[in-house]
PDB file of N, CA and C in Angstrom:
ATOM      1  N   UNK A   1     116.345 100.195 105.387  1.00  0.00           N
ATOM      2  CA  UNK A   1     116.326 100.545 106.797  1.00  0.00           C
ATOM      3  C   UNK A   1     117.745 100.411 107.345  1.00  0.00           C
ATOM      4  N   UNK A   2     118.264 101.498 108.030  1.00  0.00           N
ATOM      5  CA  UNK A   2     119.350 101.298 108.707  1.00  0.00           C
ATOM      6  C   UNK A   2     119.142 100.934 110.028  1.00  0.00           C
ATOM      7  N   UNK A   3     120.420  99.876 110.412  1.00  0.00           N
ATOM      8  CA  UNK A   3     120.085  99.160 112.100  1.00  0.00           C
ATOM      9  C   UNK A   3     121.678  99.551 112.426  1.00  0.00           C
ATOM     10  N   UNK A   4     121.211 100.065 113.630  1.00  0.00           N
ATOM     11  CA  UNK A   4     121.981 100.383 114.695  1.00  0.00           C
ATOM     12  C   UNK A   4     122.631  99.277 115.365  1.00  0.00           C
ATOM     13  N   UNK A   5     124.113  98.535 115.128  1.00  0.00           N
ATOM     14  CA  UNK A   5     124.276  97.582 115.520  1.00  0.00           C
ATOM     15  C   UNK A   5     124.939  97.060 116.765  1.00  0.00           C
ATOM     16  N   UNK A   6     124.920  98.463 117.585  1.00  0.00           N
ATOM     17  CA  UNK A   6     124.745  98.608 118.644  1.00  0.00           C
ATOM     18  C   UNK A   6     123.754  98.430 119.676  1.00  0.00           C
ATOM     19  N   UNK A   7     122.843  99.079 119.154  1.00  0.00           N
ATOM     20  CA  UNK A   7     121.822  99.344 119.956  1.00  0.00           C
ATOM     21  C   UNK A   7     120.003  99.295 119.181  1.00  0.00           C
ATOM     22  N   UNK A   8     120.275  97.941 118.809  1.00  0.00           N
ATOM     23  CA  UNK A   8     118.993  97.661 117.968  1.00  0.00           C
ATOM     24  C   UNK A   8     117.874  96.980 118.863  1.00  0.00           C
ATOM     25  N   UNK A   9     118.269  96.517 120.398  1.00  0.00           N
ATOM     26  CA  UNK A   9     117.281  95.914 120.799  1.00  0.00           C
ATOM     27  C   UNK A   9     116.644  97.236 121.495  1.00  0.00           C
ATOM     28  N   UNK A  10     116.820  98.108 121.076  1.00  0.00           N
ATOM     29  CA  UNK A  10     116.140  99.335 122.013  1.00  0.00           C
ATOM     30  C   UNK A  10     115.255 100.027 121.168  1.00  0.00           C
ATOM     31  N   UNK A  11     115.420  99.265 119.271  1.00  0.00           N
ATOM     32  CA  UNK A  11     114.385  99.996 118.783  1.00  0.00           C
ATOM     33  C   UNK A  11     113.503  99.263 118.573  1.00  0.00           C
ATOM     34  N   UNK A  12     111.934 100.075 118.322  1.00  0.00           N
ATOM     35  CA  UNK A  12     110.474  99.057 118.252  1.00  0.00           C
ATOM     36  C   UNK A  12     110.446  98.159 117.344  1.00  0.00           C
ATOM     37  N   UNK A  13     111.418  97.779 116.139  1.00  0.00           N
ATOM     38  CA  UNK A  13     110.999  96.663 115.240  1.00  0.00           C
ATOM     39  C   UNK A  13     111.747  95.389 116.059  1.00  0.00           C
ATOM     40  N   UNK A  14     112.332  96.088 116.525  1.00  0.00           N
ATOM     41  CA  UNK A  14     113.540  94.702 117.692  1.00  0.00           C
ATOM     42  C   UNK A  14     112.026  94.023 118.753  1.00  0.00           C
ATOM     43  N   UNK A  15     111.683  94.779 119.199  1.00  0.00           N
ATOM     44  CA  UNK A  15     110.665  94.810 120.918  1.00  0.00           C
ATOM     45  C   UNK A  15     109.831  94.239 119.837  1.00  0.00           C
ATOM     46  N   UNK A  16     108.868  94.770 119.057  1.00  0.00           N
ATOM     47  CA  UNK A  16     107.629  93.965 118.287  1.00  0.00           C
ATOM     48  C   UNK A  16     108.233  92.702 118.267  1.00  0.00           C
ATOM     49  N   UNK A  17     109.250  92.221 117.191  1.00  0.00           N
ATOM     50  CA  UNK A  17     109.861  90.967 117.080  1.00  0.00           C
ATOM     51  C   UNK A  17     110.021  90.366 118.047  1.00  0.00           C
ATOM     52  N   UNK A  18     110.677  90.348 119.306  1.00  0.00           N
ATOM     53  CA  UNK A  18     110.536  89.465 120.058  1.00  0.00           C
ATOM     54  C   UNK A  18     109.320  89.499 120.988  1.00  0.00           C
ATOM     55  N   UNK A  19     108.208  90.286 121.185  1.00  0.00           N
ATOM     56  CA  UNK A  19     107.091  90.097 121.171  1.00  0.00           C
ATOM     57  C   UNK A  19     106.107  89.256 120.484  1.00  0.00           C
ATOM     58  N   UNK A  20     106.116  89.573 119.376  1.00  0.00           N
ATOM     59  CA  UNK A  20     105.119  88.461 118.350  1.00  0.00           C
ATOM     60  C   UNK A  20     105.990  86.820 118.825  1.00  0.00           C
ATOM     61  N   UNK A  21     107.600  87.011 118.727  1.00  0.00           N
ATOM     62  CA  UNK A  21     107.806  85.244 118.653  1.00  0.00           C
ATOM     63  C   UNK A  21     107.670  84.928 120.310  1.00  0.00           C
ATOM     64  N   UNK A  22     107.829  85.238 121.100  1.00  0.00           N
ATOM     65  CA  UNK A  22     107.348  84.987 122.397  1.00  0.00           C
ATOM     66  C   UNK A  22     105.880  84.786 122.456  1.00  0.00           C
ATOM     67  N   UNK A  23     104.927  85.428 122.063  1.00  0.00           N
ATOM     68  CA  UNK A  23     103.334  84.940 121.606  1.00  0.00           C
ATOM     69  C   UNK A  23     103.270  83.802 121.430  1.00  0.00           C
ATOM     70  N   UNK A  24     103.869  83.606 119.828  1.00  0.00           N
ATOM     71  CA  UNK A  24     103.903  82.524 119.162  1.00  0.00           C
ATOM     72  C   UNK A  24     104.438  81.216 119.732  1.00  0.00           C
ATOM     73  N   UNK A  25     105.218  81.403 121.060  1.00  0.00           N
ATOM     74  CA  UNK A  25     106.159  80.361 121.042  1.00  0.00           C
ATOM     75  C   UNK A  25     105.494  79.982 122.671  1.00  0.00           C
ATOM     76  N   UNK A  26     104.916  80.802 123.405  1.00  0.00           N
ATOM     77  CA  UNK A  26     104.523  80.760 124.952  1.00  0.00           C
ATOM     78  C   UNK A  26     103.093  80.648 124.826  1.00  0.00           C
ATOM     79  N   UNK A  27     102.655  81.084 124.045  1.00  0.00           N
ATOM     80  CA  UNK A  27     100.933  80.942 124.015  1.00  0.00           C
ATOM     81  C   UNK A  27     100.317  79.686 123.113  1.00  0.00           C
ATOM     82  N   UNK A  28     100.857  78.851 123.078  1.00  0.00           N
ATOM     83  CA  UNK A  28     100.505  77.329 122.283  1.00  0.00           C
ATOM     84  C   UNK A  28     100.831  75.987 123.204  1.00  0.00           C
ATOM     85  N   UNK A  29     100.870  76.678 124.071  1.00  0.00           N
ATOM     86  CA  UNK A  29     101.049  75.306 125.078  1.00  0.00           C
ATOM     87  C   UNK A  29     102.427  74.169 124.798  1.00  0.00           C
ATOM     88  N   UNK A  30     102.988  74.988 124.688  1.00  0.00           N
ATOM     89  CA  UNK A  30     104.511  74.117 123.872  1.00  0.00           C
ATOM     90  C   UNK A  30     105.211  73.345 124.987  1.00  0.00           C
ATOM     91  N   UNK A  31     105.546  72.233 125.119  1.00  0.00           N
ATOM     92  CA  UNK A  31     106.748  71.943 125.992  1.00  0.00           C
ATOM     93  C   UNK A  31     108.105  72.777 125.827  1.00  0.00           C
ATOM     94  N   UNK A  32     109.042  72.635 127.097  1.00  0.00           N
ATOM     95  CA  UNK A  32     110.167  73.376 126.396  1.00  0.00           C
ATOM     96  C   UNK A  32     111.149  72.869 125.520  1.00  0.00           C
ATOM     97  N   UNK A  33     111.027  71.204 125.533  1.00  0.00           N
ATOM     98  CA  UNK A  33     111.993  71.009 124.116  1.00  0.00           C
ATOM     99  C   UNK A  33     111.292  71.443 122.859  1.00  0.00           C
ATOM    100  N   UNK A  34     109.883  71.439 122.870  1.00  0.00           N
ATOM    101  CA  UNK A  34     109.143  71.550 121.861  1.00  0.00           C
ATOM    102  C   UNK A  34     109.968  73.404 121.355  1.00  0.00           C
ATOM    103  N   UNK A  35     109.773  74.079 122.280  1.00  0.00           N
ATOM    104  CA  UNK A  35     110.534  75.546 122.236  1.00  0.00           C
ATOM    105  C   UNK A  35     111.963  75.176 121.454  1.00  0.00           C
ATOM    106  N   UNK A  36     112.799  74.531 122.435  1.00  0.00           N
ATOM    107  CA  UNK A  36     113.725  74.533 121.921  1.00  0.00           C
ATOM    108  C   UNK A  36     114.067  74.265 120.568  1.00  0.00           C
ATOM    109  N   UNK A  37     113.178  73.229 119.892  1.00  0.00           N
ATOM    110  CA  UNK A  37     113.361  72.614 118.718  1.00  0.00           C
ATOM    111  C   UNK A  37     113.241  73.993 117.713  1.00  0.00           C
ATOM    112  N   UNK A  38     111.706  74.475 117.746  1.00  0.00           N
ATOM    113  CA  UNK A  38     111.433  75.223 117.065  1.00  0.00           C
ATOM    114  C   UNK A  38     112.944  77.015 117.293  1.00  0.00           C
ATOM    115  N   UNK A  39     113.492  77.054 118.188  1.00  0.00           N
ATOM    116  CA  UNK A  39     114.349  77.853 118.352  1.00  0.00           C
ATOM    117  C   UNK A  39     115.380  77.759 117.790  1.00  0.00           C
ATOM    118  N   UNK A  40     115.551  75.877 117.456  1.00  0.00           N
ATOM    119  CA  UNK A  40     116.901  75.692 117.016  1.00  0.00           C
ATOM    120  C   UNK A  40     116.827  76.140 114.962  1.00  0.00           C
ATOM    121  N   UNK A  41     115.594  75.085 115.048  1.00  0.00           N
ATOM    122  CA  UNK A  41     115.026  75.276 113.529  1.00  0.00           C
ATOM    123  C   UNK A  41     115.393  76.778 112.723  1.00  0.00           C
ATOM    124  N   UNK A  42     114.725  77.629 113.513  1.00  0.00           N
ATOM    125  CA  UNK A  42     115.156  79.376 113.172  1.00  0.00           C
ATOM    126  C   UNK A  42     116.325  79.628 113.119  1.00  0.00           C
ATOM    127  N   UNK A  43     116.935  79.169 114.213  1.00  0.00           N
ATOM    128  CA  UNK A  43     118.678  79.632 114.258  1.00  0.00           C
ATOM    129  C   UNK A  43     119.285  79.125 113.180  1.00  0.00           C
ATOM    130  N   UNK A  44     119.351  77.645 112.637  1.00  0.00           N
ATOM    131  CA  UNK A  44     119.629  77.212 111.604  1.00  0.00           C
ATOM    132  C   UNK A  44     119.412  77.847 110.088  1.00  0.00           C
ATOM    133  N   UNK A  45     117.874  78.317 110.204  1.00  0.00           N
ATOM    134  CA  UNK A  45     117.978  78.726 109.111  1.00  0.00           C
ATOM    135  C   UNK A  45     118.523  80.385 109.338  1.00  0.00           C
ATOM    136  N   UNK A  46     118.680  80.754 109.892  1.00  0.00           N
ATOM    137  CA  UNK A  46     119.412  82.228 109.854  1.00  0.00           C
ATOM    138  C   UNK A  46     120.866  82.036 109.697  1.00  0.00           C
ATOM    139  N   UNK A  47     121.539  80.832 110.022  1.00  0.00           N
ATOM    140  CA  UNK A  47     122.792  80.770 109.729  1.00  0.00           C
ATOM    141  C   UNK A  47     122.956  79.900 108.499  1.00  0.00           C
ATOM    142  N   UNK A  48     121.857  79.772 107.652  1.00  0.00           N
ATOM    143  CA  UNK A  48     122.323  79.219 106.034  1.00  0.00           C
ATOM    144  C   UNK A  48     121.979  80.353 105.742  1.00  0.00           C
ATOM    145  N   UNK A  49     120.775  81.442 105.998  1.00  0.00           N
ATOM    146  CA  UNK A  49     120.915  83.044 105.261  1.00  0.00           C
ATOM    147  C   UNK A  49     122.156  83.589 105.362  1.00  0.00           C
ATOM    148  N   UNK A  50     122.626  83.606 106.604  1.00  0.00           N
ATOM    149  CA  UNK A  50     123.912  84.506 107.180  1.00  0.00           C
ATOM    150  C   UNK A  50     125.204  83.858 105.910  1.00  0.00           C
ATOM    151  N   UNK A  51     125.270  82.345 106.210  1.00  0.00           N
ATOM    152  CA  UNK A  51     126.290  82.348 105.201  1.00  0.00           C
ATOM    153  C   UNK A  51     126.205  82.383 103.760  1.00  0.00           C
ATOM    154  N   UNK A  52     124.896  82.313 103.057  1.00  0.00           N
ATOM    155  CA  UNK A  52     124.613  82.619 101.611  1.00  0.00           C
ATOM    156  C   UNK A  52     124.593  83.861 101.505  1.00  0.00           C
ATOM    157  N   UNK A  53     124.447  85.365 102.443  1.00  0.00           N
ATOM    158  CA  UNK A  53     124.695  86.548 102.238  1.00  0.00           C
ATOM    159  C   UNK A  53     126.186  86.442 102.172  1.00  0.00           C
ATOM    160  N   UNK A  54     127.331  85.457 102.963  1.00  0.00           N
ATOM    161  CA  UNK A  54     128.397  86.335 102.891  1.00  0.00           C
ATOM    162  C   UNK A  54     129.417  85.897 101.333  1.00  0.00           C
ATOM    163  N   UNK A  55     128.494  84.559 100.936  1.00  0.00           N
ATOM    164  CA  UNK A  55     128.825  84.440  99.407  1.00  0.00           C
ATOM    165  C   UNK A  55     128.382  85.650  98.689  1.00  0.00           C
ATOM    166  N   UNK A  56     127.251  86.172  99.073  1.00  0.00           N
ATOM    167  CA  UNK A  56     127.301  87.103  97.648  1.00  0.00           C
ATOM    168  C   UNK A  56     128.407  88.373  97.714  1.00  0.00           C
ATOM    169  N   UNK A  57     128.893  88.539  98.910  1.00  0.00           N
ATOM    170  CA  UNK A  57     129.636  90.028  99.067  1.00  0.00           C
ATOM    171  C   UNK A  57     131.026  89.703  98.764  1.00  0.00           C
TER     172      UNK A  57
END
């Protein structure tokens, strides 16, 4: 799949995605550190993907 890295929040796999995690994250009765935690958790692991992709290149 090619992403437009411009203008990716304007396409539907962008909008679904932050749809489903807004569900997931607003419809469980979460506190907001409880949010936050789980926000940070993700970010973290996208930035050990981000930097184990830029080992392989």
């Amino acid at each position: 799949m090619s992403i437009d890295k411009w203008n990716f929040r304007k396409e539907q796999w962008f909008l679904e995605s932050v749809e489903s995690t807004k569900k997931a994250l607003l419809g469980n009765n979460l506190t907001f550190e409880q949010v936050q935690i789980a926000l940070d958790e993700i970010r973290g692991e996208l930035l050990k993907q981000q930097s184990e992709m830029k080992i392989r290149y």
